[in-house]
PDB file of N, CA and C in Angstrom:
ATOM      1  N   UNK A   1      76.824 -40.580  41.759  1.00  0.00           N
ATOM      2  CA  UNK A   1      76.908 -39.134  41.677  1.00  0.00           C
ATOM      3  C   UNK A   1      76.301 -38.533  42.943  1.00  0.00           C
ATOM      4  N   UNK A   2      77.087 -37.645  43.407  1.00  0.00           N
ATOM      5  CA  UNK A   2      76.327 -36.443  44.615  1.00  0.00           C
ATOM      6  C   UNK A   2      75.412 -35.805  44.549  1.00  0.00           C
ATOM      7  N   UNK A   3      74.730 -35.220  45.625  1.00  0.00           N
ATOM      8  CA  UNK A   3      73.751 -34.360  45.080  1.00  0.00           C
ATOM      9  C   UNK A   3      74.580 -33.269  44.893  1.00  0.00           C
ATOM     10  N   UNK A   4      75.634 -32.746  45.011  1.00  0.00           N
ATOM     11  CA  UNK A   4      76.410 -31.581  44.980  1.00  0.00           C
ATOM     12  C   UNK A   4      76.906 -31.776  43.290  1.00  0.00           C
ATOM     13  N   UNK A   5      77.047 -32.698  42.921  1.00  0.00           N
ATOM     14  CA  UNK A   5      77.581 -33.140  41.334  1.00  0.00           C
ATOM     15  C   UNK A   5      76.034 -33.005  40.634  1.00  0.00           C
ATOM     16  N   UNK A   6      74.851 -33.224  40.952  1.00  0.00           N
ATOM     17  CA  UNK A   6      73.823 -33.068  40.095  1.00  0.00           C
ATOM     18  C   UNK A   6      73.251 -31.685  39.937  1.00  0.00           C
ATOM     19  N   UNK A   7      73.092 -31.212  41.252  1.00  0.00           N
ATOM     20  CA  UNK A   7      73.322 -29.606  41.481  1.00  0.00           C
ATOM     21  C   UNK A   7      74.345 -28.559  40.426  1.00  0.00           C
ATOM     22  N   UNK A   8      75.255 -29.203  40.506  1.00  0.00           N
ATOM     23  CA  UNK A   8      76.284 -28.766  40.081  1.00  0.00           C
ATOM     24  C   UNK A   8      75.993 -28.900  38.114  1.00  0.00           C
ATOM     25  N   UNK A   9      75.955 -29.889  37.837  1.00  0.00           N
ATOM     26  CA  UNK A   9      75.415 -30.540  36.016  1.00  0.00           C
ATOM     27  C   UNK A   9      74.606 -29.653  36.100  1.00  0.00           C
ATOM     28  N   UNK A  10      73.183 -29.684  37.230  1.00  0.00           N
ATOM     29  CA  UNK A  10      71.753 -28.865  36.239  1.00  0.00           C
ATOM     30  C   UNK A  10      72.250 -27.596  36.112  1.00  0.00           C
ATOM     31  N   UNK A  11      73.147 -26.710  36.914  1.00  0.00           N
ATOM     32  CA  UNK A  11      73.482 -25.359  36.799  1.00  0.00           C
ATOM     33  C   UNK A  11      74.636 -25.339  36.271  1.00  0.00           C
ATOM     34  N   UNK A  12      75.749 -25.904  34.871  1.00  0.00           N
ATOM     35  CA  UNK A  12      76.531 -26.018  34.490  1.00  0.00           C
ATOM     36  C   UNK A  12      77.528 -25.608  34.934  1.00  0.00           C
ATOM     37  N   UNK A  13      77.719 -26.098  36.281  1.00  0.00           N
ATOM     38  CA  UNK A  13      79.160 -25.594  36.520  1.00  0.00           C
ATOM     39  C   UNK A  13      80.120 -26.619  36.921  1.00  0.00           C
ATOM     40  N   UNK A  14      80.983 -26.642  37.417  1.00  0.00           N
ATOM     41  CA  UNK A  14      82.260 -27.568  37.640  1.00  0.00           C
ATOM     42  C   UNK A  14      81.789 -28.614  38.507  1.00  0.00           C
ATOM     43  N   UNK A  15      82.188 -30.086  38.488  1.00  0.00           N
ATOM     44  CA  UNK A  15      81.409 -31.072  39.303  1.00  0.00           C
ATOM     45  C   UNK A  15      81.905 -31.007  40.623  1.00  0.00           C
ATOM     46  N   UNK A  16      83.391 -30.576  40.559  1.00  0.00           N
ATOM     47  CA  UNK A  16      83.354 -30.154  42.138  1.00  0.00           C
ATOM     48  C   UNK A  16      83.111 -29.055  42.911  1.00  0.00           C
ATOM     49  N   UNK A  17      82.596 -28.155  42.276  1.00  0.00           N
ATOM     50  CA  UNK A  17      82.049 -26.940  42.757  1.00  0.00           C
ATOM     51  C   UNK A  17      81.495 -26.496  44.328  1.00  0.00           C
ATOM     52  N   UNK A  18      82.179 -26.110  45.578  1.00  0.00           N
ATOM     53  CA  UNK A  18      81.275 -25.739  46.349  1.00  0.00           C
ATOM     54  C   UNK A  18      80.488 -24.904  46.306  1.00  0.00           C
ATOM     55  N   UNK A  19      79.263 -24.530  46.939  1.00  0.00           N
ATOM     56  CA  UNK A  19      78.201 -23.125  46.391  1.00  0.00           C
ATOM     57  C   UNK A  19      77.724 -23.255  47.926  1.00  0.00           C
ATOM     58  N   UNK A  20      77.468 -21.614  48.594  1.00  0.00           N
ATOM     59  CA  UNK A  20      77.211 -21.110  49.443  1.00  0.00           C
ATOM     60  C   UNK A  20      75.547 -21.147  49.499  1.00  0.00           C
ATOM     61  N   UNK A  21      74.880 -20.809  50.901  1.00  0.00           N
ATOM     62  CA  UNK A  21      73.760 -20.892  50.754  1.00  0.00           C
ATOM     63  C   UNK A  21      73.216 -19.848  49.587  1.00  0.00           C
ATOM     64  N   UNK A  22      73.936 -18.424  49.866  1.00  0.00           N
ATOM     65  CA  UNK A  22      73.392 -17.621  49.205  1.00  0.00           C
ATOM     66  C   UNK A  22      73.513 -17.955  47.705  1.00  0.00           C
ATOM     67  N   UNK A  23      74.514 -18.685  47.303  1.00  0.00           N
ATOM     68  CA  UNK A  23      74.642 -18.928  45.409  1.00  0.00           C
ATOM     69  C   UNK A  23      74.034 -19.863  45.245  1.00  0.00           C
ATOM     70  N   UNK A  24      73.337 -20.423  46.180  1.00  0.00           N
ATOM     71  CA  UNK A  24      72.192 -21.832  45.949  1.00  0.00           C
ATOM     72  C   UNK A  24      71.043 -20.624  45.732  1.00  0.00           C
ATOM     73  N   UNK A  25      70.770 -19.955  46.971  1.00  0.00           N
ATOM     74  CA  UNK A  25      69.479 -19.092  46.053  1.00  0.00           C
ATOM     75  C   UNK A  25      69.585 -18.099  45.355  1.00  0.00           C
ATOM     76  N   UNK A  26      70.282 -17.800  44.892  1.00  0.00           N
ATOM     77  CA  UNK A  26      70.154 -16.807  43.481  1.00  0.00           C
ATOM     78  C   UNK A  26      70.478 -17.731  42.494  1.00  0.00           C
ATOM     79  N   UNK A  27      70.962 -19.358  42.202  1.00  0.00           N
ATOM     80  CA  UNK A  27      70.551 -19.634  41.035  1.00  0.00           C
ATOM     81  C   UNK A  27      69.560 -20.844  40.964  1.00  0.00           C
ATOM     82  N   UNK A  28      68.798 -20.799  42.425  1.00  0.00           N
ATOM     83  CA  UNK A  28      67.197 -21.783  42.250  1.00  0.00           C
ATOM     84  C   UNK A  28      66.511 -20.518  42.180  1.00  0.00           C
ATOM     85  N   UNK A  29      66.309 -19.852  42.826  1.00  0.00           N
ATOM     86  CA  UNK A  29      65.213 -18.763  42.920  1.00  0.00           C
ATOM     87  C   UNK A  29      64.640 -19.012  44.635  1.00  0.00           C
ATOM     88  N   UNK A  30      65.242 -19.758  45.217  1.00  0.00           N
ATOM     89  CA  UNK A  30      64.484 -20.121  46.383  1.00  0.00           C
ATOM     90  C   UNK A  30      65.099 -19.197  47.578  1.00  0.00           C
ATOM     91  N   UNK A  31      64.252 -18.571  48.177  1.00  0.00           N
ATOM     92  CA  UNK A  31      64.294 -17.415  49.015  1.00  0.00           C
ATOM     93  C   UNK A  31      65.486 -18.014  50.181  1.00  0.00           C
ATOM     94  N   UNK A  32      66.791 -16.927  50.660  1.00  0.00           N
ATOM     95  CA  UNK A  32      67.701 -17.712  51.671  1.00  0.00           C
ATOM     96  C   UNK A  32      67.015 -17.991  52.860  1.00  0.00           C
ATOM     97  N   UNK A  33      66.297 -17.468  53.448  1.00  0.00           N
ATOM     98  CA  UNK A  33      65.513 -17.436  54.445  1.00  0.00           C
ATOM     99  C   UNK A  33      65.231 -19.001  54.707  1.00  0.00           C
ATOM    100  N   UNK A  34      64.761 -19.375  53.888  1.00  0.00           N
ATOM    101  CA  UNK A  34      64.087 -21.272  53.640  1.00  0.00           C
ATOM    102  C   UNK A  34      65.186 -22.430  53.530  1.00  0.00           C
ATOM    103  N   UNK A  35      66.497 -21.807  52.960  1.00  0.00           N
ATOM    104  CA  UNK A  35      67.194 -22.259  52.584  1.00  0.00           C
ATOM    105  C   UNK A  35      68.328 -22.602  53.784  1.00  0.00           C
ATOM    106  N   UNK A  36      68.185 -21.741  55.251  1.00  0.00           N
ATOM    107  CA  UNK A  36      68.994 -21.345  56.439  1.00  0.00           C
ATOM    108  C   UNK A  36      68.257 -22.068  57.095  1.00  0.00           C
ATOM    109  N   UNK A  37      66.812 -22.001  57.390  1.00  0.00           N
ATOM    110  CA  UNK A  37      66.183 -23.012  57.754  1.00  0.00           C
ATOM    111  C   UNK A  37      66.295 -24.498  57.516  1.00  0.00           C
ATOM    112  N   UNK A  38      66.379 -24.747  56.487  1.00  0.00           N
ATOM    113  CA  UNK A  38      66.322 -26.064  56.086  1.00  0.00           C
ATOM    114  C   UNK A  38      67.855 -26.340  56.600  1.00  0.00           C
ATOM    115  N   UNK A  39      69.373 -25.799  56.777  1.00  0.00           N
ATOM    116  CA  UNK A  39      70.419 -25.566  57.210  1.00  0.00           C
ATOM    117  C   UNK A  39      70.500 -26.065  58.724  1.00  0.00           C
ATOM    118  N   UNK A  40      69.812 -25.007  59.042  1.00  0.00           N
ATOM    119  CA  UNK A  40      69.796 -25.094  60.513  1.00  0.00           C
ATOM    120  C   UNK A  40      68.945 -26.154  61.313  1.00  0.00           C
ATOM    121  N   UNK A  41      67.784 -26.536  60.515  1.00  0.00           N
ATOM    122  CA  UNK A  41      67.110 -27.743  60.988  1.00  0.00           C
ATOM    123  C   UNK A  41      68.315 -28.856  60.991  1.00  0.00           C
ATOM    124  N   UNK A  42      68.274 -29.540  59.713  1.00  0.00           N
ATOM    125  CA  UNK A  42      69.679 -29.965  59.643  1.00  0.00           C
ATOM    126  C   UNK A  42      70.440 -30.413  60.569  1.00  0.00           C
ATOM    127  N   UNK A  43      70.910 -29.247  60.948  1.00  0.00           N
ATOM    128  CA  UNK A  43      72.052 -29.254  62.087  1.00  0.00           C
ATOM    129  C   UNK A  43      71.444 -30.134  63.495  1.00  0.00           C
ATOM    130  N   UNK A  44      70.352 -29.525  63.947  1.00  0.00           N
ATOM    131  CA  UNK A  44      69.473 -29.692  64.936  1.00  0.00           C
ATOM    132  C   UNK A  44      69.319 -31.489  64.781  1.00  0.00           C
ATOM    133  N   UNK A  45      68.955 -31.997  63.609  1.00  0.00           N
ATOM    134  CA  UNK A  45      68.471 -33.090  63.679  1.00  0.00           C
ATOM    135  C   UNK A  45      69.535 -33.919  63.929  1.00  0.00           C
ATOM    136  N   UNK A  46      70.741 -33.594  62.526  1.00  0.00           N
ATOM    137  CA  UNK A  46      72.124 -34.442  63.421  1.00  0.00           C
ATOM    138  C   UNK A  46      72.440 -34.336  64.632  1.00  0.00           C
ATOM    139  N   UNK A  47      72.526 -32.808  65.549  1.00  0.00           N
ATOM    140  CA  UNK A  47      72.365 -33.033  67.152  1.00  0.00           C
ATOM    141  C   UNK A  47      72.134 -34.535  67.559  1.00  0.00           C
ATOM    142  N   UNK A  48      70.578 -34.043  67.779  1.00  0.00           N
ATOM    143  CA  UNK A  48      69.983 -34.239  68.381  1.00  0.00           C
ATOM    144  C   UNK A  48      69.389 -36.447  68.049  1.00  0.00           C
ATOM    145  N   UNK A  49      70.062 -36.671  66.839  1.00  0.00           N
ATOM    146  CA  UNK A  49      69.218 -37.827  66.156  1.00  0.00           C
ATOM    147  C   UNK A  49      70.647 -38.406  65.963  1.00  0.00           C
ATOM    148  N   UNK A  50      71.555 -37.782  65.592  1.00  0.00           N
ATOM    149  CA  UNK A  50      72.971 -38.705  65.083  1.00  0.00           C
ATOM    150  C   UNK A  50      72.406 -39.172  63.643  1.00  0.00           C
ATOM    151  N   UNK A  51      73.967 -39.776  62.958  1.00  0.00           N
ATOM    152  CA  UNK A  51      73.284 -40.044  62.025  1.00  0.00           C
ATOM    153  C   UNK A  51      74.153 -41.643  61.996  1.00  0.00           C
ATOM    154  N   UNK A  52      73.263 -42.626  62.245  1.00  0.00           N
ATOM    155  CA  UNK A  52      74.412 -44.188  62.416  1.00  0.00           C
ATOM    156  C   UNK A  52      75.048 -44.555  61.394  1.00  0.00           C
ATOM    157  N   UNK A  53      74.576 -44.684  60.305  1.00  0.00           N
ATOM    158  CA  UNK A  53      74.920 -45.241  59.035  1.00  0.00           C
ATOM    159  C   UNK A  53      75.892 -44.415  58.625  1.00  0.00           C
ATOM    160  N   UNK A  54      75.938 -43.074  59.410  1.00  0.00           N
ATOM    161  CA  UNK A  54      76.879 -42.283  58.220  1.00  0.00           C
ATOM    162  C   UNK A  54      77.998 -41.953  59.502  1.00  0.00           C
ATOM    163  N   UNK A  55      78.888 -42.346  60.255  1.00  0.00           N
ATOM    164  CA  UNK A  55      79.664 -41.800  61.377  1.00  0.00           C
ATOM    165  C   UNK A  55      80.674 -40.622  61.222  1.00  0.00           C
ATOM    166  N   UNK A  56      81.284 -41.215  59.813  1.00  0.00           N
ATOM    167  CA  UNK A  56      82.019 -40.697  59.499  1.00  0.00           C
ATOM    168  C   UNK A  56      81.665 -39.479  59.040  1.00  0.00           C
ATOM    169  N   UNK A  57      80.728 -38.595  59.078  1.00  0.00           N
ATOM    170  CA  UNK A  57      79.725 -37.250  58.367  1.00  0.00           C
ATOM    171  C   UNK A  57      79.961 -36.205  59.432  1.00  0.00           C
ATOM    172  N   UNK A  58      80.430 -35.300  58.725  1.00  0.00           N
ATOM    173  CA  UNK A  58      80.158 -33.960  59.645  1.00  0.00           C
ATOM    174  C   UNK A  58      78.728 -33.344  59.716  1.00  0.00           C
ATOM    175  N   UNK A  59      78.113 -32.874  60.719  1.00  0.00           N
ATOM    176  CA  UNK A  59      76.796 -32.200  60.938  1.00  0.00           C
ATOM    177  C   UNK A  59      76.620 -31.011  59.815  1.00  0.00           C
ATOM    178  N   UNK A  60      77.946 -30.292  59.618  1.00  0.00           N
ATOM    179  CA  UNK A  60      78.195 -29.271  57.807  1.00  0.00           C
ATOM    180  C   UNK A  60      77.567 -29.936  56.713  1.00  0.00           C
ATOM    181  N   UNK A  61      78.430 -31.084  56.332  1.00  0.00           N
ATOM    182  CA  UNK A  61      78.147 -32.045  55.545  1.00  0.00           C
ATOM    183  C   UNK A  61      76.421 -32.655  55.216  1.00  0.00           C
ATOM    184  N   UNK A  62      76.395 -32.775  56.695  1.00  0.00           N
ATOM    185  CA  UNK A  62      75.097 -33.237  56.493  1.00  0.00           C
ATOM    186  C   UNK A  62      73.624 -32.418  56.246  1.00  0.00           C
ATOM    187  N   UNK A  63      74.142 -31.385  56.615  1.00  0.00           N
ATOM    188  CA  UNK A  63      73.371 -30.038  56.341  1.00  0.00           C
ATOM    189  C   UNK A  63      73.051 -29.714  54.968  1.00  0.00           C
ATOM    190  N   UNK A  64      74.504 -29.471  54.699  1.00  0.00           N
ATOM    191  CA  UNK A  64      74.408 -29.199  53.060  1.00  0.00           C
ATOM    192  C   UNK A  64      74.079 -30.049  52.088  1.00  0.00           C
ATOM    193  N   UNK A  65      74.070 -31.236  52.227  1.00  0.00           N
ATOM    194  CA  UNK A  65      73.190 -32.706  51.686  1.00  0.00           C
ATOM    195  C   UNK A  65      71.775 -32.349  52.044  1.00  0.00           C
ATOM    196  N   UNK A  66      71.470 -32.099  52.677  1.00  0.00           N
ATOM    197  CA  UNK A  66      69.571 -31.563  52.745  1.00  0.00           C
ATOM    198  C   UNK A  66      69.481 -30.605  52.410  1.00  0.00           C
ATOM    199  N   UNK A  67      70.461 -29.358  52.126  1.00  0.00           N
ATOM    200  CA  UNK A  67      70.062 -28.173  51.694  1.00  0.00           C
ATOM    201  C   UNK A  67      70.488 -28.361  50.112  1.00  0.00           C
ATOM    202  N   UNK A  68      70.991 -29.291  49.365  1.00  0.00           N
ATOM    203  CA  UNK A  68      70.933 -29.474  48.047  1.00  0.00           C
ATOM    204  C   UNK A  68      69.543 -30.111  47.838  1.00  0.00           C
ATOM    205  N   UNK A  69      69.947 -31.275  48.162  1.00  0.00           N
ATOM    206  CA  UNK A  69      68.225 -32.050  48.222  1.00  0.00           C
ATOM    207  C   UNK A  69      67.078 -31.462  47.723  1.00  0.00           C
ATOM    208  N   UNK A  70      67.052 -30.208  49.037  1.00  0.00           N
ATOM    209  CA  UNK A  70      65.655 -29.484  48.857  1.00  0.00           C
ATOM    210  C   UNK A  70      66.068 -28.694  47.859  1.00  0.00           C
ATOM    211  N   UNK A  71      67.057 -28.542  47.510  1.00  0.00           N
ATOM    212  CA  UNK A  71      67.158 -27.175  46.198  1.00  0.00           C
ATOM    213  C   UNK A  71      66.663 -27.983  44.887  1.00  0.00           C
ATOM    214  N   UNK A  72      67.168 -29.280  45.025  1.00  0.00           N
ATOM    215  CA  UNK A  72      67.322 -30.203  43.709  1.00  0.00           C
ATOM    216  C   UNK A  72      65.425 -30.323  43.210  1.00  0.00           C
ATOM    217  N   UNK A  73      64.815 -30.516  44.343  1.00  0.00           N
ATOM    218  CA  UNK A  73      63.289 -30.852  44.819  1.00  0.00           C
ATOM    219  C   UNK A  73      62.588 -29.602  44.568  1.00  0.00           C
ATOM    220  N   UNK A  74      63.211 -28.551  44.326  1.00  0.00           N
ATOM    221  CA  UNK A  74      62.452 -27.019  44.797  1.00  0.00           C
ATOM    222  C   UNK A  74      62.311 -25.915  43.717  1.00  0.00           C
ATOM    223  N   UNK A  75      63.670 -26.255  42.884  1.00  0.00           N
ATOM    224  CA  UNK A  75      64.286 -24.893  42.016  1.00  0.00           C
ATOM    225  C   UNK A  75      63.589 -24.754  40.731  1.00  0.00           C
ATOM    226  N   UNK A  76      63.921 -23.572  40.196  1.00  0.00           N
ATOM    227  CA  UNK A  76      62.898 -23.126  38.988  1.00  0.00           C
ATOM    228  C   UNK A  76      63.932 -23.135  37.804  1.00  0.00           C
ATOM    229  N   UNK A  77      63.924 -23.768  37.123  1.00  0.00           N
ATOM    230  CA  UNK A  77      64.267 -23.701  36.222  1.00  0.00           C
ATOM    231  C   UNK A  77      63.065 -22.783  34.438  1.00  0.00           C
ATOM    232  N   UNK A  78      63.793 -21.703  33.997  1.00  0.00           N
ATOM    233  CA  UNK A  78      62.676 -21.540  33.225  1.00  0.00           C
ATOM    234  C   UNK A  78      61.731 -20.818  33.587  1.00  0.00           C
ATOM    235  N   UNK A  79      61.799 -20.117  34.853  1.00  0.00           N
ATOM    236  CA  UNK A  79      60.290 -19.839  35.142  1.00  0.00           C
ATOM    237  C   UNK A  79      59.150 -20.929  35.325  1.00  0.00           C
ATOM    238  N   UNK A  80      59.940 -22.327  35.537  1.00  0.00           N
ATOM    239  CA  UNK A  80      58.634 -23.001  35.202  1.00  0.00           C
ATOM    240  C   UNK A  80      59.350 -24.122  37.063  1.00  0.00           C
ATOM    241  N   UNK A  81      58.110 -24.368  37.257  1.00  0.00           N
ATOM    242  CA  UNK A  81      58.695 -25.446  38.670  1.00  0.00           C
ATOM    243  C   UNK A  81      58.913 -26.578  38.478  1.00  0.00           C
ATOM    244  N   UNK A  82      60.420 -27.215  38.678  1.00  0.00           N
ATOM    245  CA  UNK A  82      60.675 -28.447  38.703  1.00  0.00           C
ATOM    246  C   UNK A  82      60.851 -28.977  39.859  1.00  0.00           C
ATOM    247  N   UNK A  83      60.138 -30.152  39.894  1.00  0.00           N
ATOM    248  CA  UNK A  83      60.250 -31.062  41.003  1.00  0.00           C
ATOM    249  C   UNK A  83      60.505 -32.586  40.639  1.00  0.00           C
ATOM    250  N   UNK A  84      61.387 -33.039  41.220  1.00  0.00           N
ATOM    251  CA  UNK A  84      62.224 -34.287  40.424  1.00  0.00           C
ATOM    252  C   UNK A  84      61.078 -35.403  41.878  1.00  0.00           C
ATOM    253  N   UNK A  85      60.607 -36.252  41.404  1.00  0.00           N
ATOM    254  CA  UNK A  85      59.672 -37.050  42.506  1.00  0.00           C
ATOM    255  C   UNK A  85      60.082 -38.466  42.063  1.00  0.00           C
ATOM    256  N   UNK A  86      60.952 -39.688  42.738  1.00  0.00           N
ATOM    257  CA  UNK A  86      60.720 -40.727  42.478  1.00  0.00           C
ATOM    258  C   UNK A  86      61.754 -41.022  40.781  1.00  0.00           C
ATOM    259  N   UNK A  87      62.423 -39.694  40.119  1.00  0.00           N
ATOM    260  CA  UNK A  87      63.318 -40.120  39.392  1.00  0.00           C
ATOM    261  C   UNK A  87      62.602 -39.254  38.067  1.00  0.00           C
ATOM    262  N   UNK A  88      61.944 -38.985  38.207  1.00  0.00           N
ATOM    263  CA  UNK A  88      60.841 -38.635  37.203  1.00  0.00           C
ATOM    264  C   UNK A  88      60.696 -37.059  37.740  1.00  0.00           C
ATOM    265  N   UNK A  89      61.290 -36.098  36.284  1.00  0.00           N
ATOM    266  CA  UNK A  89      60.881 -34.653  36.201  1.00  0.00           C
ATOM    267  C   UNK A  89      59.865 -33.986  36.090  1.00  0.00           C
ATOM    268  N   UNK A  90      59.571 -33.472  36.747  1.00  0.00           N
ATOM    269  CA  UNK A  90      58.170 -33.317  36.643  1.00  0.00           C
ATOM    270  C   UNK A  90      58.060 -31.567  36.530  1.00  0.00           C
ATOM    271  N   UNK A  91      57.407 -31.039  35.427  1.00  0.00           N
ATOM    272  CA  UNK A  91      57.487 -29.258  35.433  1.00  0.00           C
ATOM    273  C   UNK A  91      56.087 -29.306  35.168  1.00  0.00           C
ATOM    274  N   UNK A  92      55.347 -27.972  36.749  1.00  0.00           N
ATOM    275  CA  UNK A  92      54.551 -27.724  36.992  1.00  0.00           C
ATOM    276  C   UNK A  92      53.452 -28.527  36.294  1.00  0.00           C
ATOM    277  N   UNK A  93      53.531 -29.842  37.705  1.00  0.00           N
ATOM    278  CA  UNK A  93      52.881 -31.101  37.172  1.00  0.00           C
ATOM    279  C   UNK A  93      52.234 -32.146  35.898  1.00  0.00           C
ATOM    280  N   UNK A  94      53.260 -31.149  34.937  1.00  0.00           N
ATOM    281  CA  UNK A  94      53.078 -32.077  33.201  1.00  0.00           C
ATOM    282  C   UNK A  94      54.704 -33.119  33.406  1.00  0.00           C
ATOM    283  N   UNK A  95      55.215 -34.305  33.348  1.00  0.00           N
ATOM    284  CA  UNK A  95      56.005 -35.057  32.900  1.00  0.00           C
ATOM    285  C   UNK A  95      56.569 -34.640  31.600  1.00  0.00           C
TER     286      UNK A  95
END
C-alpha cells in the first residue's frame, strides 16, 4: 500500500484519490505553510541528492511522498495528536 492509499483509508476517501497541498491541510489540520516547505525541501533534495534506487521517480512524485509521510506522522485526528512511530499509533503519547 502507498502512502497516498493510507492517507487516503485514514480520511475515507477513494484509494486513488489525488489531494492538493491545500486539501492535505484542511483535513490534517497542519498549517500549508509547513506543508510547502516540506514540498519544496523535497524538491531541493531530489535536485540536489538524486534519488538512485528510485530512477524512474519524478522530483513531483517524490515530493508528494514526503509531503504525505509528514502528514501521515503529523495529523490530528480528533483533536487529539497522532503520530504513527515504528508501526505503532500512538495519540498524544498513550498507545
Amino acid at each position: 500500500m502507498t502512502l497516498r492509499e493510507d492517507f487516503n483509508k485514514l480520511y475515507k476517501q477513494e484509494p486513488d484519490t489525488s489531494n492538493s497541498l491545500e486539501k492535505i491541510s484542511n483535513l490534517t489540520g497542519i498549517k500549508i505553510e509547513k506543508l510547502r516547505d516540506v514540498y519544496l525541501k523535497s524538491i531541493r533534495e531530489f535536485r540536489y541528492y538524486g534519488i538512485p534506487y528510485k530512477r524512474d521517480l519524478s522530483k513531483e512524485h517524490y515530493a508528494y511522498t514526503k509531503v504525505y509521510l509528514f502528514a501521515l506522522q503529523n495529523c490530528r485526528l480528533d483533536g487529539r495528536m497522532k503520530r504513527k512511530i515504528n508501526n505503532l499509533v500512538i495519540y498524544n503519547g498513550e498507545y
